[in-house]
Protein backbone atom coordinates (compact mmCIF):
# COMPACT_ATOMS: atom_id res chain seq x y z
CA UNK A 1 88.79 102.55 76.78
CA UNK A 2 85.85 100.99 77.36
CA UNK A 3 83.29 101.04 80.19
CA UNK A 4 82.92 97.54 79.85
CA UNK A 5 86.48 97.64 81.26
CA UNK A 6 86.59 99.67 84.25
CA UNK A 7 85.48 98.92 87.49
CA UNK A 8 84.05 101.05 90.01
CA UNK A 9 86.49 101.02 93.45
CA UNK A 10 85.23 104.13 95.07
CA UNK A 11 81.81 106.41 94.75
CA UNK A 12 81.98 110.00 94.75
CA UNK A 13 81.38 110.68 98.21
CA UNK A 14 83.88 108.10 99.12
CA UNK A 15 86.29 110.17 97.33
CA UNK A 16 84.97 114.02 98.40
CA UNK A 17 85.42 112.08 101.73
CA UNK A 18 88.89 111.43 101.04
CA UNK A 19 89.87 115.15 99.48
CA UNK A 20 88.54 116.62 102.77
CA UNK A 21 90.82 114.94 104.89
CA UNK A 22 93.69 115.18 102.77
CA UNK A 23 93.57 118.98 102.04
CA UNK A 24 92.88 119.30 106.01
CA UNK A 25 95.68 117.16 106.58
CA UNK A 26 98.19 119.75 104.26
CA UNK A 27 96.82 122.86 106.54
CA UNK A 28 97.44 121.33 109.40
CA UNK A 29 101.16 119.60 108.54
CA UNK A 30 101.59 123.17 107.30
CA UNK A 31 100.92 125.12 109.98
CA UNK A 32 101.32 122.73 112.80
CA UNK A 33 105.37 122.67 111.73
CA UNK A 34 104.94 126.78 111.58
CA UNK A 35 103.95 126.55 115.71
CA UNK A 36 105.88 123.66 116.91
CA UNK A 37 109.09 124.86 114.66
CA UNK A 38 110.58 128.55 114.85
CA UNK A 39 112.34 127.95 111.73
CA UNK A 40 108.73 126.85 109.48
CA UNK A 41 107.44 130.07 111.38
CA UNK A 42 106.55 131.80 107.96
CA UNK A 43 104.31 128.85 107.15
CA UNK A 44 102.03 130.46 109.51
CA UNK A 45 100.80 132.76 106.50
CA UNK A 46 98.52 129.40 105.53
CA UNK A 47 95.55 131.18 107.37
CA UNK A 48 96.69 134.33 106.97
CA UNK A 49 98.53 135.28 110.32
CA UNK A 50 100.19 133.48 113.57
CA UNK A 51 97.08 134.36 115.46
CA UNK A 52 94.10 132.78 112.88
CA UNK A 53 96.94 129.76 112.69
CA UNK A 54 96.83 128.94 115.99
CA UNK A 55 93.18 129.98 116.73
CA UNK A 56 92.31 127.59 113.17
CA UNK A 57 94.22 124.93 113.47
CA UNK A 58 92.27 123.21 116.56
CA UNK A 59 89.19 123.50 114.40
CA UNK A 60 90.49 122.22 111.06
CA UNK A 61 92.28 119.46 113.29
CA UNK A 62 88.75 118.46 114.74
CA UNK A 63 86.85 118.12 111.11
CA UNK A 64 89.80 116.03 109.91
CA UNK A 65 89.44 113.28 112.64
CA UNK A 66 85.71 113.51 112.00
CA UNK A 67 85.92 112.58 108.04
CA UNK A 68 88.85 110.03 109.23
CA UNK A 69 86.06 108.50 111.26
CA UNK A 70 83.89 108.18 108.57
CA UNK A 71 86.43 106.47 106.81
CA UNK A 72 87.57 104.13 109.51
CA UNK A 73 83.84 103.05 109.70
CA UNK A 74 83.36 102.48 106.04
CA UNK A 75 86.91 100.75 105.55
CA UNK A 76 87.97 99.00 108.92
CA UNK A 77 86.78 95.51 108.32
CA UNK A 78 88.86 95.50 104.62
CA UNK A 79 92.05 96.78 106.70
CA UNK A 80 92.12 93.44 109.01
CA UNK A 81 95.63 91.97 108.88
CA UNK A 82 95.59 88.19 107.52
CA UNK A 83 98.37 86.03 106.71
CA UNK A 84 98.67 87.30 102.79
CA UNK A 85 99.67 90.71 104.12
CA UNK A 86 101.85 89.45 106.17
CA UNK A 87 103.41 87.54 103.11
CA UNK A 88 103.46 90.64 101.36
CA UNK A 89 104.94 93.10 104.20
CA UNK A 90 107.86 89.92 103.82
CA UNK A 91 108.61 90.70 100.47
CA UNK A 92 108.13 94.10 99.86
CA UNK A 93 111.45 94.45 97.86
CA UNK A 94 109.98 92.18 95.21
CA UNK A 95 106.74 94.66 95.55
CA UNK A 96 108.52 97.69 95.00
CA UNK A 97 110.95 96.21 92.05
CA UNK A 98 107.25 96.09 90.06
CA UNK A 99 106.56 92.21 91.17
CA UNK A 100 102.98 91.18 92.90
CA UNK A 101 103.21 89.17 96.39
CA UNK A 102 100.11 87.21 97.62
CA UNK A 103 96.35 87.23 96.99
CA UNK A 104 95.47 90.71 98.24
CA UNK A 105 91.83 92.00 98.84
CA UNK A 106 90.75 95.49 97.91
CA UNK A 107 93.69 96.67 100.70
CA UNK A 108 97.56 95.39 100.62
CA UNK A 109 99.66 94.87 103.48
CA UNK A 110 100.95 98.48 103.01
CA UNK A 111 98.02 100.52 102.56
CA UNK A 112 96.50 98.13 105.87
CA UNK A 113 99.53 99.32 107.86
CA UNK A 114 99.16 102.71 106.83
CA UNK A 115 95.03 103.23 107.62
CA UNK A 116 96.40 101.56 111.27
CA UNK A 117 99.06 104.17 111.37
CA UNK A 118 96.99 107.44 110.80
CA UNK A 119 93.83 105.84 113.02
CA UNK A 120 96.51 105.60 115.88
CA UNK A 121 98.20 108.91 115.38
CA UNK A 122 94.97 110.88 114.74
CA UNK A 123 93.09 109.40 117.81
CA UNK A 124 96.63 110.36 120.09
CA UNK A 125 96.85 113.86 118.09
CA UNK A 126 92.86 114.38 118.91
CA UNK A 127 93.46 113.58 122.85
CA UNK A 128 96.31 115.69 123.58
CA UNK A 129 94.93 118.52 121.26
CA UNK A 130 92.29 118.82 123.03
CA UNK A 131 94.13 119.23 126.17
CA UNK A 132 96.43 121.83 125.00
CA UNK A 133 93.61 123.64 123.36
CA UNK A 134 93.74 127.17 124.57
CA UNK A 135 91.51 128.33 125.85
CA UNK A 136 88.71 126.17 125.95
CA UNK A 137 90.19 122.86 127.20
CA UNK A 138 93.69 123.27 128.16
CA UNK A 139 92.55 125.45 131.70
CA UNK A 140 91.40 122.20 133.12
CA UNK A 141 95.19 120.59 132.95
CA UNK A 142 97.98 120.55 134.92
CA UNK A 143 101.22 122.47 133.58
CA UNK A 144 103.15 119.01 133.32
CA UNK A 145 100.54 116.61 131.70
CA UNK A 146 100.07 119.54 128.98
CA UNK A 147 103.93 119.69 128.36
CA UNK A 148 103.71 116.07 127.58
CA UNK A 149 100.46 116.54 125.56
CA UNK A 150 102.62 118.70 122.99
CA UNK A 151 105.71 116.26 123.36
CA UNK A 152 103.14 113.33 122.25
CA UNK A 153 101.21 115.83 119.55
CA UNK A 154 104.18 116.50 117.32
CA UNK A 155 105.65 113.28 117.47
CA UNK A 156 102.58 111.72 116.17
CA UNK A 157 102.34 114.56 113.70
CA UNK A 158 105.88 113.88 112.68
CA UNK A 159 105.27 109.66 112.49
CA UNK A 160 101.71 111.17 110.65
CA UNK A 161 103.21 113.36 107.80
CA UNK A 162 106.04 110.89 107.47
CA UNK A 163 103.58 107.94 106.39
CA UNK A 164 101.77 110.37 104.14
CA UNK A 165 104.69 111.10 102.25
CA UNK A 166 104.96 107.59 101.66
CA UNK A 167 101.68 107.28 101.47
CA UNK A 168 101.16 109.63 98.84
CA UNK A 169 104.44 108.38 96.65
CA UNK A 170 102.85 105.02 96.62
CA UNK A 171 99.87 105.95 95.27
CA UNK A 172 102.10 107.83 92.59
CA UNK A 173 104.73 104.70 91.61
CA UNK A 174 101.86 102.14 91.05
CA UNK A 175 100.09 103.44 87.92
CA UNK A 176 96.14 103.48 88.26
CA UNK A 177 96.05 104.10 91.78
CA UNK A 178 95.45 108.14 91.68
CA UNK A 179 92.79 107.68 89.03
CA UNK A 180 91.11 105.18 91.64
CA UNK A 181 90.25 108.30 94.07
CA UNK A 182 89.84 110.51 91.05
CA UNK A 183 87.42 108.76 88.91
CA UNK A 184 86.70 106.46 91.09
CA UNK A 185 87.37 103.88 88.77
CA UNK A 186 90.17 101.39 88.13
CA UNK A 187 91.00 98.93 85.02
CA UNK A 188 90.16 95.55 85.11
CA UNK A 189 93.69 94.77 84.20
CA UNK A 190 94.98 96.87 87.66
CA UNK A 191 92.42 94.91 89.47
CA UNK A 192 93.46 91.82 88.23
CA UNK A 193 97.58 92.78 89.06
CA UNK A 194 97.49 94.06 92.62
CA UNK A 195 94.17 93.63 94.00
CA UNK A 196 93.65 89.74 92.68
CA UNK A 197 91.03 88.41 95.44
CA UNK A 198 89.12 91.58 95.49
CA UNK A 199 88.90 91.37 91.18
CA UNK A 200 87.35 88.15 91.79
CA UNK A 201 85.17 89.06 94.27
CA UNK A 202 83.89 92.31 92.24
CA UNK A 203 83.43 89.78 89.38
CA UNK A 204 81.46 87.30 91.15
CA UNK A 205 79.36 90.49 92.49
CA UNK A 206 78.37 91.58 88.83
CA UNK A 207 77.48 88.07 87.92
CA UNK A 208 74.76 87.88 90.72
């Protein structure tokens, strides 16, 4: 295929961006279910033993809210909710039978909920986190507001890994999406389907 025929939807660091947060997001699913849950216990073996786990997984936790912040900087204004996502969050049966609802921008009504969904659980998972952090942080709390710190921690982690799921099987149903944050580049043809007001707005870019 021709170059002439791509077009660019995310640079490189965009996507290294991206990678970082999503393989810290599988060590910590993966060994946050190995503390919180006797019976994932064995998962602890993702940094080697229980101990690293639990001494890592603050740390990891930390450097994935930082790249998510770099992302919520870059892409908040594109994830504003507007009337076509609403439109398309109505008909999302006709969405997933193949069919195209509304004039969406570079972000659907999905994907919009979704960055909303992880901003919210991250910024909830990096509060109480830190106050259960042993044993830097979680010294300066009382016994009873840290119980409900890990109450609130893994049922945003749950809510979290849930949305990734779908998140992720999204991104493998539509054809062209994964090739978006691995090449960075998308067909003019994809554009044109699912993204229609952000194809016209890349086009009027290149004529300037």
């Amino acid at each position: 295929m021709s170059r002439e025929n791509l077009i660019v939807r995310y640079r490189a660091i965009e996507r290294i961006n991206h990678w970082i947060v999503a393989f810290c997001f599988v060590l910590l699913a993966l060994s946050g279910l190995a503390l919180f849950y006797p019976a994932f216990f064995w998962l602890t073996g993702v940094f080697g033993t229980p101990q690293l786990a639990r001494i890592i997984h603050p740390f990891v936790g930390v450097v994935m809210f930082t790249g998510f912040s770099v992302m919520f900087l870059r892409y908040w204004k594109h994830n504003l909710v507007n009337r076509e996502d609403i439109k398309w969050m109505m008909a999302v049966g006709t969405v997933l039978k193949g069919g195209e609802v509304g004039d969406t921008g570079k972000y659907n009504g999905g994907q919009k909920g979704m960055f909303w969904l992880m901003a919210g659980c991250l910024l909830v998972m990096l509060v109480t986190g830190f106050i259960m952090w042993r044993p830097y942080f979680a010294p300066m709390f009382p016994i009873p507001l840290i119980r409900l710190a890990l109450l609130f921690h893994a049922w945003s982690a749950l809510i979290l890994i849930a949305g990734i799921i779908i998140h992720v099987y999204a991104a493998i149903w539509v054809k062209g999406t994964i090739r978006a944050m691995v090449e960075g580049v998308v067909t003019a043809s994809w554009a044109r389907s699912h993204h229609p007001k952000w194809f016209r707005e890349m086009q009027a870019r290149q004529r300037k």
